[in-house]
C-alpha atoms as a PDB file:
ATOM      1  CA  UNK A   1       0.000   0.000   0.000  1.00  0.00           C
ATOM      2  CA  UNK A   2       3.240   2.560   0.689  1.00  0.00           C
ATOM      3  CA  UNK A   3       4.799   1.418  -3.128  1.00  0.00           C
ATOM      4  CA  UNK A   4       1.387   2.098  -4.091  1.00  0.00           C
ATOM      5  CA  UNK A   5       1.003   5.343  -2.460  1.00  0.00           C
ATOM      6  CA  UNK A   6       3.841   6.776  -3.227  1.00  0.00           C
ATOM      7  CA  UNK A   7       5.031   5.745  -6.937  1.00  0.00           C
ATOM      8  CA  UNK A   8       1.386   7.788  -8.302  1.00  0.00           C
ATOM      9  CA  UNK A   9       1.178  10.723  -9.653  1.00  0.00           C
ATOM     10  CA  UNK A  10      -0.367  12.073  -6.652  1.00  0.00           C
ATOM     11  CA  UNK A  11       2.727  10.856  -4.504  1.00  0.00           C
ATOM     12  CA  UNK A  12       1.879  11.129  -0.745  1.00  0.00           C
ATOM     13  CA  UNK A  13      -1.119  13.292  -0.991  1.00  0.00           C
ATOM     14  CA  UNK A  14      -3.473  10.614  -1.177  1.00  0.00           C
ATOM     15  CA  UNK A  15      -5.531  10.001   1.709  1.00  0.00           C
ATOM     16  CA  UNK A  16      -8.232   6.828   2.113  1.00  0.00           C
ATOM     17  CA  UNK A  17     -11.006   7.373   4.641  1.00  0.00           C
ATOM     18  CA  UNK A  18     -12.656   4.528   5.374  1.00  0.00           C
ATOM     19  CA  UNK A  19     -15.941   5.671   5.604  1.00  0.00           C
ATOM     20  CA  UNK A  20     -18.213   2.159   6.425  1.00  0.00           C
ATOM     21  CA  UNK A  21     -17.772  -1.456   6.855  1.00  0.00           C
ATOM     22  CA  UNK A  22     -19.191  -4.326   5.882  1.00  0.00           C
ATOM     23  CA  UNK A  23     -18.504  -8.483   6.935  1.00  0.00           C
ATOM     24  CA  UNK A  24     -18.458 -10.962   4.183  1.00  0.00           C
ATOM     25  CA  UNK A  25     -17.213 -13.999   5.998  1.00  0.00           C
ATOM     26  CA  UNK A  26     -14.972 -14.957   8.180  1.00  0.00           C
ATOM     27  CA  UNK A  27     -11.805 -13.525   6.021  1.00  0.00           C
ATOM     28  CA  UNK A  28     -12.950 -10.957   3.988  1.00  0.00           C
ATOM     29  CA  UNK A  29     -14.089  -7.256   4.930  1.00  0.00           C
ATOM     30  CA  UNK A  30     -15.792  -4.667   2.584  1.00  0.00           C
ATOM     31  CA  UNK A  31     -14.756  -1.127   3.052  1.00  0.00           C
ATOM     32  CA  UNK A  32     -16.138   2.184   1.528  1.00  0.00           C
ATOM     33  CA  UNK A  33     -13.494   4.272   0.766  1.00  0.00           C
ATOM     34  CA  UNK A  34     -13.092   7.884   0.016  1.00  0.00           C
ATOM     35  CA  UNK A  35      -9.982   8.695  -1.596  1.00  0.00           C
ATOM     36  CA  UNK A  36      -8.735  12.573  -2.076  1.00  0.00           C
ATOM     37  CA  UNK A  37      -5.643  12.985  -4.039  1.00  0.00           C
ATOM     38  CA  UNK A  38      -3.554  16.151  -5.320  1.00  0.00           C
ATOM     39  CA  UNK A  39      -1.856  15.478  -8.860  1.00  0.00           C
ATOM     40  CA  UNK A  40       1.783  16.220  -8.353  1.00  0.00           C
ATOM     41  CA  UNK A  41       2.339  17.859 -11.984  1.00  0.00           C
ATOM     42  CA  UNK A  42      -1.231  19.934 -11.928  1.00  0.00           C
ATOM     43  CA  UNK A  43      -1.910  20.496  -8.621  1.00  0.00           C
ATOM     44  CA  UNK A  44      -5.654  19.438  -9.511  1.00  0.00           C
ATOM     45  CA  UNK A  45      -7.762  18.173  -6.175  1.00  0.00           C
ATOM     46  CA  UNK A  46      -9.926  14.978  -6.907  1.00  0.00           C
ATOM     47  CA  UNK A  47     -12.239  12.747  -4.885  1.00  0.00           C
ATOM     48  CA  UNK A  48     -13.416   9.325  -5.408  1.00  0.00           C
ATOM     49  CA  UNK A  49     -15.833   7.119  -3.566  1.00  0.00           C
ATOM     50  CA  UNK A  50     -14.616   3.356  -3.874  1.00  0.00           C
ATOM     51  CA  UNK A  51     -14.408   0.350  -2.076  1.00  0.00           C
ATOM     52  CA  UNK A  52     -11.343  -2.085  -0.714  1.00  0.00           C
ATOM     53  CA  UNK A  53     -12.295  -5.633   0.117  1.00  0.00           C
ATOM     54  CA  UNK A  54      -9.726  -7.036   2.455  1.00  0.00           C
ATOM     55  CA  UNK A  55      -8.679 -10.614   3.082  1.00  0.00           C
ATOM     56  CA  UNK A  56      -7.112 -11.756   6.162  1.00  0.00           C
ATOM     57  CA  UNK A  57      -5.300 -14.748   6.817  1.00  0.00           C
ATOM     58  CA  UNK A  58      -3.693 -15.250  10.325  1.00  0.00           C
ATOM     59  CA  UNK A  59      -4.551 -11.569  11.593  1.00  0.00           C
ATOM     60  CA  UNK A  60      -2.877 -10.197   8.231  1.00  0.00           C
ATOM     61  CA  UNK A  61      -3.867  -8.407   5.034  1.00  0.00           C
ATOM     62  CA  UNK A  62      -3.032 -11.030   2.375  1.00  0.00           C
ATOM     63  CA  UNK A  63      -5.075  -9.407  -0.848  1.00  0.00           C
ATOM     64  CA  UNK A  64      -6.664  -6.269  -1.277  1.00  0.00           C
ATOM     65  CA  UNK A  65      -9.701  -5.437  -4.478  1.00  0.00           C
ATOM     66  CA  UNK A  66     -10.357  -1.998  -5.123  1.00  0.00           C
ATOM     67  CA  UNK A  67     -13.904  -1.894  -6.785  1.00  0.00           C
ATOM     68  CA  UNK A  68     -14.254   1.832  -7.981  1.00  0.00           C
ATOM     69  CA  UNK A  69     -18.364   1.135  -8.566  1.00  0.00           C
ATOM     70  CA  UNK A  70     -19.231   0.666  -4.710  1.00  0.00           C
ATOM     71  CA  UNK A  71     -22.433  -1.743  -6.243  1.00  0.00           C
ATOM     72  CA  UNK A  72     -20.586  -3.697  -8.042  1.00  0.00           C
ATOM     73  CA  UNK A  73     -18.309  -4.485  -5.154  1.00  0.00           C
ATOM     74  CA  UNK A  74     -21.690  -5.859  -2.824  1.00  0.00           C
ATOM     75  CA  UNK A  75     -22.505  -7.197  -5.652  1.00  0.00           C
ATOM     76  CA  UNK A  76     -19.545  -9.622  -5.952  1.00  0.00           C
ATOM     77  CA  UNK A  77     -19.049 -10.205  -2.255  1.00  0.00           C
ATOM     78  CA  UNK A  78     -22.398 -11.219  -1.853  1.00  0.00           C
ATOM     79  CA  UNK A  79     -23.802  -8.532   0.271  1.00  0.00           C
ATOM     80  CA  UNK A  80     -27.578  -6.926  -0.519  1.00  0.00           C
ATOM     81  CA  UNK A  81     -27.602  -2.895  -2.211  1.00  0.00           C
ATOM     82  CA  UNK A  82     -28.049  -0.862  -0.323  1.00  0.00           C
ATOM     83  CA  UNK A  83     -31.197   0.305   0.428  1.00  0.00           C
ATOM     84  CA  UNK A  84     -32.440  -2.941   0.192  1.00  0.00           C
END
C-alpha cells in the first residue's frame, strides 16, 4: 500500500477514509473508501468514492480489491444494495 502510495502521480497526498464497513465472511471485509488525491504535476484536487475488500489470513492483510463502482463491489461479495 506505501509502493502504491507513493510511486502515483499524486505521490503522498493521497488520503483513504474509510468511511463504512461491511462483513463478508470470516476472512474478507468490505470497506467504503473515500480517496482525495492532489496530482503532483497539476496540482488538480480529486475525490473518489470506492471500495477495498480485504482478506485476512492469520490476523494479516493477504489481498486487497479496489472496486471503484461501490455496487458492483456488494454485488460480488455477496452482500444486498443498499437500500435494500
Amino acid at each position: 500500500m506505501r509502493r502504491f502510495r507513493d510511486e502515483g502521480p499524486w505521490g503522498r497526498s493521497i488520503r483513504f477514509e474509510p468511511q463504512r464497513y461491511f462483513d463478508v465472511d470470516e476472512d474478507r471485509v468490505l470497506v467504503f473508501v473515500r480517496a482525495r488525491a492532489t496530482g503532483l504535476g497539476s496540482g488538480a484536487a480529486t475525490e473518489s468514492r470506492i471500495a477495498h475488500e480485504l482478506t485476512f489470513r492469520d490476523g494479516l492483510i493477504v489481498r486487497i480489491k479496489v472496486y471503484l463502482d461501490r455496487a458492483e463491489a456488494l454485488a460480488a461479495s455477496g452482500l444486498p444494495a443498499e437500500g435494500d
